[in-house]
C-alpha atoms as a PDB file:
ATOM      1  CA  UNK A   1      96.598  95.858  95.628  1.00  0.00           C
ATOM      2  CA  UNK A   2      96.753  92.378  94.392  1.00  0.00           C
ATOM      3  CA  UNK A   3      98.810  93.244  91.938  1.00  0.00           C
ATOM      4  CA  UNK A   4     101.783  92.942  94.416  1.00  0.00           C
ATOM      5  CA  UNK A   5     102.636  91.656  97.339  1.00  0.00           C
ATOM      6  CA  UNK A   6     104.580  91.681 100.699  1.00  0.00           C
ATOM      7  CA  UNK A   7     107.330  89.010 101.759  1.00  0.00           C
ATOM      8  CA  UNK A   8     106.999  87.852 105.508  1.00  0.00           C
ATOM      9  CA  UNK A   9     107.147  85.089 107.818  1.00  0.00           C
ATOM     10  CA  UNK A  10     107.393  80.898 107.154  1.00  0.00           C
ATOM     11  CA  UNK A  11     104.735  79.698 109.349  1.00  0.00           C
ATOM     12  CA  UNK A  12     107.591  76.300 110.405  1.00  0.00           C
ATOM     13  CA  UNK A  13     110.751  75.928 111.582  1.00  0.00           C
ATOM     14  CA  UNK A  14     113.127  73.784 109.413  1.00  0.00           C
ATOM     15  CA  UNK A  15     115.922  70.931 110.799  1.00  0.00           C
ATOM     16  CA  UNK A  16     119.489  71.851 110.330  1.00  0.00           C
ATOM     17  CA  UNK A  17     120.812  68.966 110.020  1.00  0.00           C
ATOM     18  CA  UNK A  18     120.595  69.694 105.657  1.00  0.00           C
ATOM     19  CA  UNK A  19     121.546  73.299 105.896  1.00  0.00           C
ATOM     20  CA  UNK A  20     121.162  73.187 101.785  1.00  0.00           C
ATOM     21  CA  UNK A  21     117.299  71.136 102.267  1.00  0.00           C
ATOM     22  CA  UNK A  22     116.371  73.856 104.881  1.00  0.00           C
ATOM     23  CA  UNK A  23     116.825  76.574 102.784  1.00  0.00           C
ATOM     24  CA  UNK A  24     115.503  74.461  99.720  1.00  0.00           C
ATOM     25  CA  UNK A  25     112.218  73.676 101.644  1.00  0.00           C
ATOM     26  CA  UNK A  26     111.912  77.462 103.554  1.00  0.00           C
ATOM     27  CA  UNK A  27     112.419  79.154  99.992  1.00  0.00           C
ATOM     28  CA  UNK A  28     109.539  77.371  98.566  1.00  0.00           C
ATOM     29  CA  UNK A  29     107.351  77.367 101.059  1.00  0.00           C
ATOM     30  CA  UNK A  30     107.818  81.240 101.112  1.00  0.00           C
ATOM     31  CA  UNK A  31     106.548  81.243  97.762  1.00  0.00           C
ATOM     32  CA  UNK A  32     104.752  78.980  96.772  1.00  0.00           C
ATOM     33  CA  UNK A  33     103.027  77.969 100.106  1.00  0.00           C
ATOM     34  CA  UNK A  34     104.656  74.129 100.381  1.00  0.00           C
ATOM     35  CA  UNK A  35     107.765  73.130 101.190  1.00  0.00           C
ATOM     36  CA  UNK A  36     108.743  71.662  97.645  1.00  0.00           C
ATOM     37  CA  UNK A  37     107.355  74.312  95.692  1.00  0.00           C
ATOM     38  CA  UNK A  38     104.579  72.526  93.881  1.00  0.00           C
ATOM     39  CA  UNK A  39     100.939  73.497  94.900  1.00  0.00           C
ATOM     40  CA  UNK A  40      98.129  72.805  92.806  1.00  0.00           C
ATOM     41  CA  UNK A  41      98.012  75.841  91.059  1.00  0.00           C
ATOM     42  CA  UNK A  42     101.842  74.702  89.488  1.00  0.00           C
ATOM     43  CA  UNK A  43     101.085  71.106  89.203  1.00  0.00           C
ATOM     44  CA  UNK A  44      97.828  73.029  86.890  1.00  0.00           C
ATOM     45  CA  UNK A  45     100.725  74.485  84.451  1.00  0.00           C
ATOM     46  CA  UNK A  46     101.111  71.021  83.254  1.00  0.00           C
ATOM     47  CA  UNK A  47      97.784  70.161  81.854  1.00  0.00           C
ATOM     48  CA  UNK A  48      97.037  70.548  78.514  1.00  0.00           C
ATOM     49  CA  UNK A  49      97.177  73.493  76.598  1.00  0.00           C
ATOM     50  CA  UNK A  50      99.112  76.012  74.470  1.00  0.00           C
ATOM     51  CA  UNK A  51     102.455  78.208  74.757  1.00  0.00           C
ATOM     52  CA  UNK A  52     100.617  80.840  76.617  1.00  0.00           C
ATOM     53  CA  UNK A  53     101.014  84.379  75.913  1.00  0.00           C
ATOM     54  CA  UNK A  54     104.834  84.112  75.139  1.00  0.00           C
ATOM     55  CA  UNK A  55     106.403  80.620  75.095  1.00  0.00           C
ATOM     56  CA  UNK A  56     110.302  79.520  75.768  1.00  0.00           C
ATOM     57  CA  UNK A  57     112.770  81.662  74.505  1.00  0.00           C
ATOM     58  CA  UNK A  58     111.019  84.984  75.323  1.00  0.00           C
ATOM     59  CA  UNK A  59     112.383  88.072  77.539  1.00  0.00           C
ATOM     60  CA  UNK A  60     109.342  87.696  80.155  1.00  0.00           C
ATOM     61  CA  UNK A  61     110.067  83.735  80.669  1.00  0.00           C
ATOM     62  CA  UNK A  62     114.220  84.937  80.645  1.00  0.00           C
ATOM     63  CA  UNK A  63     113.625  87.560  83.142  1.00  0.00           C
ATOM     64  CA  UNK A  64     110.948  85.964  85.204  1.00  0.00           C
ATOM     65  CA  UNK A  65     112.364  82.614  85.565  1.00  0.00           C
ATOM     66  CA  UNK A  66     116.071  84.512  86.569  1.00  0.00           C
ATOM     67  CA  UNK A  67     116.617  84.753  90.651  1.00  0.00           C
ATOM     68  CA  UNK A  68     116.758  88.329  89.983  1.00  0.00           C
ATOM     69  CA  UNK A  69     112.999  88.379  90.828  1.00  0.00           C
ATOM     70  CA  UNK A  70     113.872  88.113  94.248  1.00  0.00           C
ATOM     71  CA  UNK A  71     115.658  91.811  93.941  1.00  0.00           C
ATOM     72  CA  UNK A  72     113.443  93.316  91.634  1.00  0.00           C
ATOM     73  CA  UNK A  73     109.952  91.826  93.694  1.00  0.00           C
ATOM     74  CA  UNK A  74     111.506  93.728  96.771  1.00  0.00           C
ATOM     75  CA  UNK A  75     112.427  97.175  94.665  1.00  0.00           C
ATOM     76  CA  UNK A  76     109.080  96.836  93.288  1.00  0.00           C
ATOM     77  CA  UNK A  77     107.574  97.294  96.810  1.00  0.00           C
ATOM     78  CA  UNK A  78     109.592 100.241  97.740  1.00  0.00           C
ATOM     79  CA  UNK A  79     108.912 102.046  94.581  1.00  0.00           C
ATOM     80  CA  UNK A  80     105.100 101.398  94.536  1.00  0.00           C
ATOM     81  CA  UNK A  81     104.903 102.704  98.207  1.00  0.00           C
ATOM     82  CA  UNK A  82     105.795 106.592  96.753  1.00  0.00           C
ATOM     83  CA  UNK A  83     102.753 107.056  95.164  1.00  0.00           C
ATOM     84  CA  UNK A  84     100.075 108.013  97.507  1.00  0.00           C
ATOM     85  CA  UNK A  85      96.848 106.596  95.972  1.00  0.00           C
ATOM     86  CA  UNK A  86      98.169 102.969  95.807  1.00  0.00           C
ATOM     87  CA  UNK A  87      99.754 103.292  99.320  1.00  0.00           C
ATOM     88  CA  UNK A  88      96.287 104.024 100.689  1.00  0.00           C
ATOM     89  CA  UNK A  89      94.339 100.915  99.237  1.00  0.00           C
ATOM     90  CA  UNK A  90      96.925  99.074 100.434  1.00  0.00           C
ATOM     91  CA  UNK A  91      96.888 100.794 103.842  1.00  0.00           C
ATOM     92  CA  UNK A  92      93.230 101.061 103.663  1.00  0.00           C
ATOM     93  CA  UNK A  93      92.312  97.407 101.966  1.00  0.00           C
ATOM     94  CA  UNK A  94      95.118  94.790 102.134  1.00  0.00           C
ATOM     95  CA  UNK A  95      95.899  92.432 105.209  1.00  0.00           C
ATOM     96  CA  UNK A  96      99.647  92.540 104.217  1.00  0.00           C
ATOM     97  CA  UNK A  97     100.399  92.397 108.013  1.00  0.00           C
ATOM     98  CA  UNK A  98      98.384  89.400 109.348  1.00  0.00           C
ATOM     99  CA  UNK A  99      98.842  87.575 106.371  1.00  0.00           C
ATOM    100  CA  UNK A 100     101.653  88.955 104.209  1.00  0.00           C
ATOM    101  CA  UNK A 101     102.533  85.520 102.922  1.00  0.00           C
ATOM    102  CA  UNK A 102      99.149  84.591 101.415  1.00  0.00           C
ATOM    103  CA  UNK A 103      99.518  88.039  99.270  1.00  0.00           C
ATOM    104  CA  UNK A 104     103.310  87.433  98.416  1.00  0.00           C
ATOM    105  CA  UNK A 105     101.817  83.982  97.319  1.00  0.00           C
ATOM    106  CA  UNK A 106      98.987  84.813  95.488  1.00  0.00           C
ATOM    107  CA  UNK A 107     101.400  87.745  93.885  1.00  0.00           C
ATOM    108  CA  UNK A 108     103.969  85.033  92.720  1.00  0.00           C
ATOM    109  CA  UNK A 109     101.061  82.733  91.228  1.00  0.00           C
ATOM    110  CA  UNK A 110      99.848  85.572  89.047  1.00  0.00           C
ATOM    111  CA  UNK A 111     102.908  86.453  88.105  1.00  0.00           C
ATOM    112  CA  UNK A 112     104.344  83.241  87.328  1.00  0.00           C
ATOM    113  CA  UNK A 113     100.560  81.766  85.897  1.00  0.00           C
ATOM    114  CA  UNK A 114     100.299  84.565  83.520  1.00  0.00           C
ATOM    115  CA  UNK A 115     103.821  84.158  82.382  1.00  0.00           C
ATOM    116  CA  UNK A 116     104.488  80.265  81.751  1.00  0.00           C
ATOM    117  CA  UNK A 117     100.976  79.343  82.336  1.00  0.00           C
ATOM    118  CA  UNK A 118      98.618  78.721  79.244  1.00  0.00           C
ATOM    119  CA  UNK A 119      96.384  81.300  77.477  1.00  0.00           C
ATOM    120  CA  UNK A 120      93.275  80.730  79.031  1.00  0.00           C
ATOM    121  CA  UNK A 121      95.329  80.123  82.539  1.00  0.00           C
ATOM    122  CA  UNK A 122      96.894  83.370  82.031  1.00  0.00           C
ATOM    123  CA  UNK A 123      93.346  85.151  81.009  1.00  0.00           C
ATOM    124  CA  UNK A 124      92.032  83.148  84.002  1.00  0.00           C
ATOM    125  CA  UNK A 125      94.733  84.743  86.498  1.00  0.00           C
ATOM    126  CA  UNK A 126      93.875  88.209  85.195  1.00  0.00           C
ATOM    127  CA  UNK A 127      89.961  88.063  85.825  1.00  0.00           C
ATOM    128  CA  UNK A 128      91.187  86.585  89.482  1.00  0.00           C
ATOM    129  CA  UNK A 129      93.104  90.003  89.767  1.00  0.00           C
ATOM    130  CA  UNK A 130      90.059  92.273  88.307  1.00  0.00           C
ATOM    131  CA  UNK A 131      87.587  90.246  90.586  1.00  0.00           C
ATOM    132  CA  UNK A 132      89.978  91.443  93.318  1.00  0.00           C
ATOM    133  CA  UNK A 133      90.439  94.853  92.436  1.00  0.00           C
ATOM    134  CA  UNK A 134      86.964  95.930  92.038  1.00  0.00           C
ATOM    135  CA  UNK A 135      85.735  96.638  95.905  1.00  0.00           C
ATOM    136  CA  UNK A 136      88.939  98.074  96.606  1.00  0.00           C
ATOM    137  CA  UNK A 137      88.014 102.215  96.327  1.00  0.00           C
ATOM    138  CA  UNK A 138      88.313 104.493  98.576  1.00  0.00           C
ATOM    139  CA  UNK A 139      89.983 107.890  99.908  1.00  0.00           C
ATOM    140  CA  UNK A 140      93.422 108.785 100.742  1.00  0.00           C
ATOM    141  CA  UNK A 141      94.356 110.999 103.690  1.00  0.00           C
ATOM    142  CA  UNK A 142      94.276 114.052 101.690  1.00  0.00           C
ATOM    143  CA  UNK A 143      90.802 113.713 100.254  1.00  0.00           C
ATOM    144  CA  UNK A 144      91.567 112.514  96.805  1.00  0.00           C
ATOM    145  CA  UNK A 145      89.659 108.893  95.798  1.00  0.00           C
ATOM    146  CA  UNK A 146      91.124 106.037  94.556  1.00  0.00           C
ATOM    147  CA  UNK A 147      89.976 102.675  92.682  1.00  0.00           C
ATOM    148  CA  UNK A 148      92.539  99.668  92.340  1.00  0.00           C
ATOM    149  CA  UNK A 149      90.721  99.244  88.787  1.00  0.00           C
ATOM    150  CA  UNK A 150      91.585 102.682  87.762  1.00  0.00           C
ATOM    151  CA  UNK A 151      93.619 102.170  84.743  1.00  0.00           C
ATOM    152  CA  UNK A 152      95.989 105.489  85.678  1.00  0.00           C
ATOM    153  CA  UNK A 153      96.810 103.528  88.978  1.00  0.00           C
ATOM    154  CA  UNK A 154      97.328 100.606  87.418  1.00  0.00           C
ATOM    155  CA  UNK A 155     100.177 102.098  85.057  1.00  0.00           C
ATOM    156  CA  UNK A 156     102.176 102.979  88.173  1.00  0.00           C
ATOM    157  CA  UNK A 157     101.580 100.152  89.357  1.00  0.00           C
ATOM    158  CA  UNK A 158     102.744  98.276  86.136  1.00  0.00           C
ATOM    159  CA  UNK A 159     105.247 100.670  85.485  1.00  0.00           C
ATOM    160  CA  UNK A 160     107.111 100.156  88.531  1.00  0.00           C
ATOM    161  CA  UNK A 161     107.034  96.233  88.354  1.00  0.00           C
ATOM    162  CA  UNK A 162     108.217  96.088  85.312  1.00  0.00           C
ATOM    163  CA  UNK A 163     111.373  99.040  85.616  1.00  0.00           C
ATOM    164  CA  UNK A 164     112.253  96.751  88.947  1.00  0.00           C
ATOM    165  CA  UNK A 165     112.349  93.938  87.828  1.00  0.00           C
ATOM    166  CA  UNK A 166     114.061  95.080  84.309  1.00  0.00           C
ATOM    167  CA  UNK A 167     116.356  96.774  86.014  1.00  0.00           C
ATOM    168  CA  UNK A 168     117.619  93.626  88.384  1.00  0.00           C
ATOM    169  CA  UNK A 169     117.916  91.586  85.666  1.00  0.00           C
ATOM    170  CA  UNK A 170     120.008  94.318  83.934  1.00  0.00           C
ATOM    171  CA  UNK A 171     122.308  94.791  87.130  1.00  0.00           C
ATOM    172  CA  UNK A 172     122.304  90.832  88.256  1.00  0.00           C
ATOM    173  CA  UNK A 173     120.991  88.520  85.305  1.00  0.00           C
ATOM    174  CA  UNK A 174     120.374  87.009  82.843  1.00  0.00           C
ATOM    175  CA  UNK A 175     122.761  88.327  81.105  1.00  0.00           C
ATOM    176  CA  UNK A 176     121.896  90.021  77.116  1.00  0.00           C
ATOM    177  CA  UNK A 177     118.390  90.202  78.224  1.00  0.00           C
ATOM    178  CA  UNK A 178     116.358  92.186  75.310  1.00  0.00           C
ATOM    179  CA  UNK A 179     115.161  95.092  77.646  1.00  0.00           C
ATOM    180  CA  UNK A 180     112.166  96.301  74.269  1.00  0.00           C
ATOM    181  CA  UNK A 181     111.170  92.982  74.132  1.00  0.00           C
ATOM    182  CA  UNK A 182     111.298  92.481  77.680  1.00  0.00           C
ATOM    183  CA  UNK A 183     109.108  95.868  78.376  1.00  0.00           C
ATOM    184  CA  UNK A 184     107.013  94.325  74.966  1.00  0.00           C
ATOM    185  CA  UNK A 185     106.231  91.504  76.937  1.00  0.00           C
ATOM    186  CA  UNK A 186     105.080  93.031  79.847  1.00  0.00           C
ATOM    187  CA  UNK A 187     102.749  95.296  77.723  1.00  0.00           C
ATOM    188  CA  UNK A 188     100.665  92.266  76.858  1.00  0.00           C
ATOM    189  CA  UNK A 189     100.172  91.371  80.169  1.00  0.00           C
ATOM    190  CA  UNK A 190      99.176  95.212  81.316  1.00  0.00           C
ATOM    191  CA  UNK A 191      96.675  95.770  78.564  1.00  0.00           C
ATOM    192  CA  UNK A 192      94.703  92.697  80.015  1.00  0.00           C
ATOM    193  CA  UNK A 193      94.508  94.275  82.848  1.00  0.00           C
ATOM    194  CA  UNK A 194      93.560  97.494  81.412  1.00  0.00           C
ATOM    195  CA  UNK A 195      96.357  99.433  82.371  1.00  0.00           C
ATOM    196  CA  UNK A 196      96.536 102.407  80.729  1.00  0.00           C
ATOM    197  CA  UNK A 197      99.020 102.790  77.783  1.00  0.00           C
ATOM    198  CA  UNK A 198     100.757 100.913  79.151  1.00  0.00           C
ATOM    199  CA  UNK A 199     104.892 101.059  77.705  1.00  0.00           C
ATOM    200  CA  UNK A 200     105.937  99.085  74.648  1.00  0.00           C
ATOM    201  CA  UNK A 201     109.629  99.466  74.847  1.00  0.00           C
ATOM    202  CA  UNK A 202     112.213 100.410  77.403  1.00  0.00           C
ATOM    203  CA  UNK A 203     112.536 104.042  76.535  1.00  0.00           C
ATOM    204  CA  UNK A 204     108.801 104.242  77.146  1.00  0.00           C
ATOM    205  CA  UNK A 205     109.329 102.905  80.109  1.00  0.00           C
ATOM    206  CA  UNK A 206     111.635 105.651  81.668  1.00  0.00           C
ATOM    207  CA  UNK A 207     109.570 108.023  79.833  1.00  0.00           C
ATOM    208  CA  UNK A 208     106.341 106.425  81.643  1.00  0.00           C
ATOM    209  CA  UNK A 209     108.399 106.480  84.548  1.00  0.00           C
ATOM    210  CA  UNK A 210     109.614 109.925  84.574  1.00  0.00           C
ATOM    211  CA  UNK A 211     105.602 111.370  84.127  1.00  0.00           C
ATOM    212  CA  UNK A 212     104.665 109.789  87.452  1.00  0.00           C
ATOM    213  CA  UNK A 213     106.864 112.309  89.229  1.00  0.00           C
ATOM    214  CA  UNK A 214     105.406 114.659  90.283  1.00  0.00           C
ATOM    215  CA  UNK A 215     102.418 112.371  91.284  1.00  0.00           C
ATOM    216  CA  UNK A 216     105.002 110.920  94.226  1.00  0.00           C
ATOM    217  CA  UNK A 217     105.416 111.862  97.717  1.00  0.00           C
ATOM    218  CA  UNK A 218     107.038 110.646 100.785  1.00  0.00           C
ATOM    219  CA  UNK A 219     104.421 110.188 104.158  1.00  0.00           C
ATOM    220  CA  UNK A 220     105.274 108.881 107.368  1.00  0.00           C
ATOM    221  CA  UNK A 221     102.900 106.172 106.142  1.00  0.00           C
ATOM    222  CA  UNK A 222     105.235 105.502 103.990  1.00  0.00           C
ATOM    223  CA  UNK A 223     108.071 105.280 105.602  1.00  0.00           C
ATOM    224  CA  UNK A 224     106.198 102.792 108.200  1.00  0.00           C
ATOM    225  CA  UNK A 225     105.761 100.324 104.709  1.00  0.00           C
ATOM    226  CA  UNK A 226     109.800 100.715 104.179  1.00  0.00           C
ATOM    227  CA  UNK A 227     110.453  99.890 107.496  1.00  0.00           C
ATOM    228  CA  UNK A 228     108.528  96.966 107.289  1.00  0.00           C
ATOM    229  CA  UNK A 229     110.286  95.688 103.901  1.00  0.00           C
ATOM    230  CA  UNK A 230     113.598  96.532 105.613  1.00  0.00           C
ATOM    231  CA  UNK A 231     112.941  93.848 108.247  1.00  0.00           C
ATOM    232  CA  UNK A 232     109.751  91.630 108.089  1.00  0.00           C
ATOM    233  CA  UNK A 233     109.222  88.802 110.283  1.00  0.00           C
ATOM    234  CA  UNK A 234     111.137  86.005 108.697  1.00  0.00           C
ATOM    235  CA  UNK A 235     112.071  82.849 109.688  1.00  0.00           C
ATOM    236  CA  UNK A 236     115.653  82.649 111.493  1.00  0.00           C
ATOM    237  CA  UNK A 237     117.553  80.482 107.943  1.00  0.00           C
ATOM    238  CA  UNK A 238     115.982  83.093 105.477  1.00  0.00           C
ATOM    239  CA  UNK A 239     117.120  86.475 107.514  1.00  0.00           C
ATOM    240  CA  UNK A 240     120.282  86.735 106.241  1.00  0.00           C
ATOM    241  CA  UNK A 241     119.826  86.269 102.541  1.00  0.00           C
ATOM    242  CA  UNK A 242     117.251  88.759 102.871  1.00  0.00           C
ATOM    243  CA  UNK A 243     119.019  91.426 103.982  1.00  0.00           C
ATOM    244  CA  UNK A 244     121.186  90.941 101.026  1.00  0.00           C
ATOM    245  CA  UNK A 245     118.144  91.214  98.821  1.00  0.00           C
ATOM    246  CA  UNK A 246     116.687  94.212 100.205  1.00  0.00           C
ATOM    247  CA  UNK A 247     120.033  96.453 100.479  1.00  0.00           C
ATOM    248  CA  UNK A 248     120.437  95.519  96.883  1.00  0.00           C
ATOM    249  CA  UNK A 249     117.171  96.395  95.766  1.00  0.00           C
ATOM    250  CA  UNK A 250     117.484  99.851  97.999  1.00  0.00           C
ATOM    251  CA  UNK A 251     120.144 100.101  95.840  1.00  0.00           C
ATOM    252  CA  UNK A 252     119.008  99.933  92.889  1.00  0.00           C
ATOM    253  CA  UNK A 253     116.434 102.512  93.678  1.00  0.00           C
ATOM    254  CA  UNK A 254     116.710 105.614  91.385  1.00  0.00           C
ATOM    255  CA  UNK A 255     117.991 108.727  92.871  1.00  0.00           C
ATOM    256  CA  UNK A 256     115.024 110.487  93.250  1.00  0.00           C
ATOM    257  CA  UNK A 257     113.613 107.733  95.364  1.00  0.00           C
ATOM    258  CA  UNK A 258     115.575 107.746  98.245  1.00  0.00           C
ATOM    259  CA  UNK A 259     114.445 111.476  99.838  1.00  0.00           C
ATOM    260  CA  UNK A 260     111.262 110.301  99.128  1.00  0.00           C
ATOM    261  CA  UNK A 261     110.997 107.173 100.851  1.00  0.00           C
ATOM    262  CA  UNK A 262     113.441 107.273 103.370  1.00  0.00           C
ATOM    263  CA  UNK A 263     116.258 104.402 101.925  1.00  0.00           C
ATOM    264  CA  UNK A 264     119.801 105.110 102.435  1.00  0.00           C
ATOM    265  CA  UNK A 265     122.056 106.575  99.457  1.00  0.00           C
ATOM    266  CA  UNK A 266     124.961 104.143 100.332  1.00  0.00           C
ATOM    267  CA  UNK A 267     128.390 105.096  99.391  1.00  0.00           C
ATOM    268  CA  UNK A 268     130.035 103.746  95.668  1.00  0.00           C
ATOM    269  CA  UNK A 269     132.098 101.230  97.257  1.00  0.00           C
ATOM    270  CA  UNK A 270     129.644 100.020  99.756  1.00  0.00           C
ATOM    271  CA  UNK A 271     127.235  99.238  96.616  1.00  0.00           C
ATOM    272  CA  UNK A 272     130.024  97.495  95.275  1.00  0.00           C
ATOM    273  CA  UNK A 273     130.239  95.283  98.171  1.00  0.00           C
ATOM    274  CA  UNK A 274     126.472  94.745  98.204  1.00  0.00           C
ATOM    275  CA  UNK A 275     126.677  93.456  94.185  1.00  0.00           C
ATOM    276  CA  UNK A 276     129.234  90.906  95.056  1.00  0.00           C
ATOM    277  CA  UNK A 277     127.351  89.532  98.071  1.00  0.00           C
ATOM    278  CA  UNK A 278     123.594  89.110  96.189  1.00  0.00           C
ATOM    279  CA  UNK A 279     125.334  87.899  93.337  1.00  0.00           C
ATOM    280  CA  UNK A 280     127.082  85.589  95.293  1.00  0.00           C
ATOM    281  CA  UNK A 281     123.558  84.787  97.052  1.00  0.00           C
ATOM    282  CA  UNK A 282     121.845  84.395  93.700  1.00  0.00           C
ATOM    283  CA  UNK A 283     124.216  81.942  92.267  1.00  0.00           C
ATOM    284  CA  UNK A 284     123.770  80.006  95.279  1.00  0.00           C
ATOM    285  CA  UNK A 285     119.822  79.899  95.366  1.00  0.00           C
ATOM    286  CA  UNK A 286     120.453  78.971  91.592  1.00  0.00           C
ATOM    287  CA  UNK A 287     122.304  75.677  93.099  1.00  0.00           C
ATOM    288  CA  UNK A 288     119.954  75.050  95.538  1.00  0.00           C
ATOM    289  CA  UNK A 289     117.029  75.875  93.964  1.00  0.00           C
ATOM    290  CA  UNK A 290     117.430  74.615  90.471  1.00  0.00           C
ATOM    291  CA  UNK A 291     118.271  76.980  87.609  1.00  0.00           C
ATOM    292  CA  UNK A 292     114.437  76.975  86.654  1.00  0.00           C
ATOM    293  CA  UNK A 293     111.904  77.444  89.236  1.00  0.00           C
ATOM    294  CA  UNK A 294     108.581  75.512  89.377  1.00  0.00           C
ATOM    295  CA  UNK A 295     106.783  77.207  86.645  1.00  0.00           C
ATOM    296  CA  UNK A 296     108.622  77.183  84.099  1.00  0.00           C
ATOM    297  CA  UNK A 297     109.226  73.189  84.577  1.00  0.00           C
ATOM    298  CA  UNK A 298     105.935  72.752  84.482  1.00  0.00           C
ATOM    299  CA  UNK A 299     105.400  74.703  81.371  1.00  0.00           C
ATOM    300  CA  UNK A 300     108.158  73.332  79.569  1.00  0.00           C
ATOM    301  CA  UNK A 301     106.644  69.667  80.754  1.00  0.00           C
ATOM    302  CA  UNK A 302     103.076  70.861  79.032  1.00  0.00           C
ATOM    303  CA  UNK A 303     104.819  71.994  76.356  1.00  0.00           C
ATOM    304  CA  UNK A 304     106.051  68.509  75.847  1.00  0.00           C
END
């Protein structure tokens, strides 16, 4: 689904001579497609327009402009793989492995567009989304259909993107974030999208989440996806960090989760060790990335 997206390779390989410049420029391009983070659909966040849908001091533009992203993005993955229907249109629709970086792009521009972008840029990236998810139908291994615009599949799908990312902001930064407003936030963005009911606060949210259960099962299929999250093809300078990443989103995986998909329950002090080494990680993208990223500069620059 468009909706999300899969992390993977940098199609360059970056001098060493700037460790700090090589990360810089391999972070970016990662996301955003060029090395310093400013394609044309950011540079478009500075023309004219209004707040957008939330505006500075917000939980979404807290949350989403925090390098807790990178955690919850990758927990988001894991947890939308258990449910069955959206793993087949992935499996059956997406091109996640030829060209996983084009969806992890096009993933962070509608995230980041419909957060710090304008209203009608933020409409704009939803009808993108809706375009997508119309041809996308089809049925799963065990007979049932699906439809990517099928506004119960779209709650999981919502559901699970915003818990993730809640939760990594809760566990890693920022800190005092408003977790009702936060989940408020996200509302807005699923009832464009027609998701269906989609939560209003955070105690909806674990009640939204708990429902799905018994909805979620574990396949081999699966377990292939996890594997695949657990080590994509990444270039050489952005391996390490994330391996951090993804044993700290594993982590943060609830407990029902991990039978179901195959992730390791890692011992109390072992998760202790994996805190202090992303949030050691995170505080050192912060540096080298800048304590904003590229939308929300560009929104605070249209904002005057």
């Amino acid at each position: 689904m468009v909706y999300h997206g899969f992390p993977t390779h940098d199609g360059g390989v970056l001098g060493a001579s700037n460790p700090a410049e090589s990360v810089r420029r391999t972070f970016r391009r990662i996301l955003s497609g060029e090395p310093h983070g400013r394609p044309s659909w950011i540079r478009a966040l500075e023309d004219p327009g209004d707040a957008g849908w939330f505006g500075p001091g917000s939980a979404i533009w807290s949350v989403h402009g925090s390098m807790s992203t990178l955690v919850g993005g990758i927990r988001a993955l894991l947890l939308q793989t258990a449910h069955p229907l959206a793993l087949a249109g992935v499996e059956q629709h997406s091109d996640y492995r030829s060209d996983a970086l084009g969806r992890l792009q096009r993933t962070n521009r509608f995230v980041t567009t419909v957060t710090f972008g304008s209203s009608a840029q933020a409409l704009a990236a939803v009808e993108r989304v809706q375009r997508a998810h119309a041809p996308v139908v089809g049925s799963a291994p065990d007979g049932r259909s699906y439809a990517a615009s099928d506004p119960h599949l779209l709650a999981w799908v919502h559901t699970a993107l915003a818990d993730s990312f809640l939760s990594a902001a809760q566990a890693l930064g920022p800190k005092g974030v408003d977790a009702d407003a936060y989940v408020a936030d996200m509302a807005v963005v699923g009832k464009a999208l027609d998701v269906e009911d989609p939560p209003a606060t955070a105690a909806e949210l674990r009640g939204r989440m708990e429902s799905f259960r018994p909805e979620l099962a574990g396949s081999a299929t699966a377990r292939d996806v996890v594997r695949f999250l657990e080590n994509p093809p990444l270039p050489l300078v952005a391996r390490p960090a994330y391996q951090v990443l993804q044993r700290a989103a594993a982590d943060l995986l609830p407990n029902w989760a991990h039978p179901v998909l195959g992730t390791p329950v890692r011992p109390a002090p072992v998760r202790l060790v994996d805190v202090a080494a992303v949030d050691a990680l995170l505080r050192s993208l912060a540096l080298v990335l800048g304590a904003r990223g590229p939308g929300e500069r560009a929104a605070r620059s249209r904002l005057g």
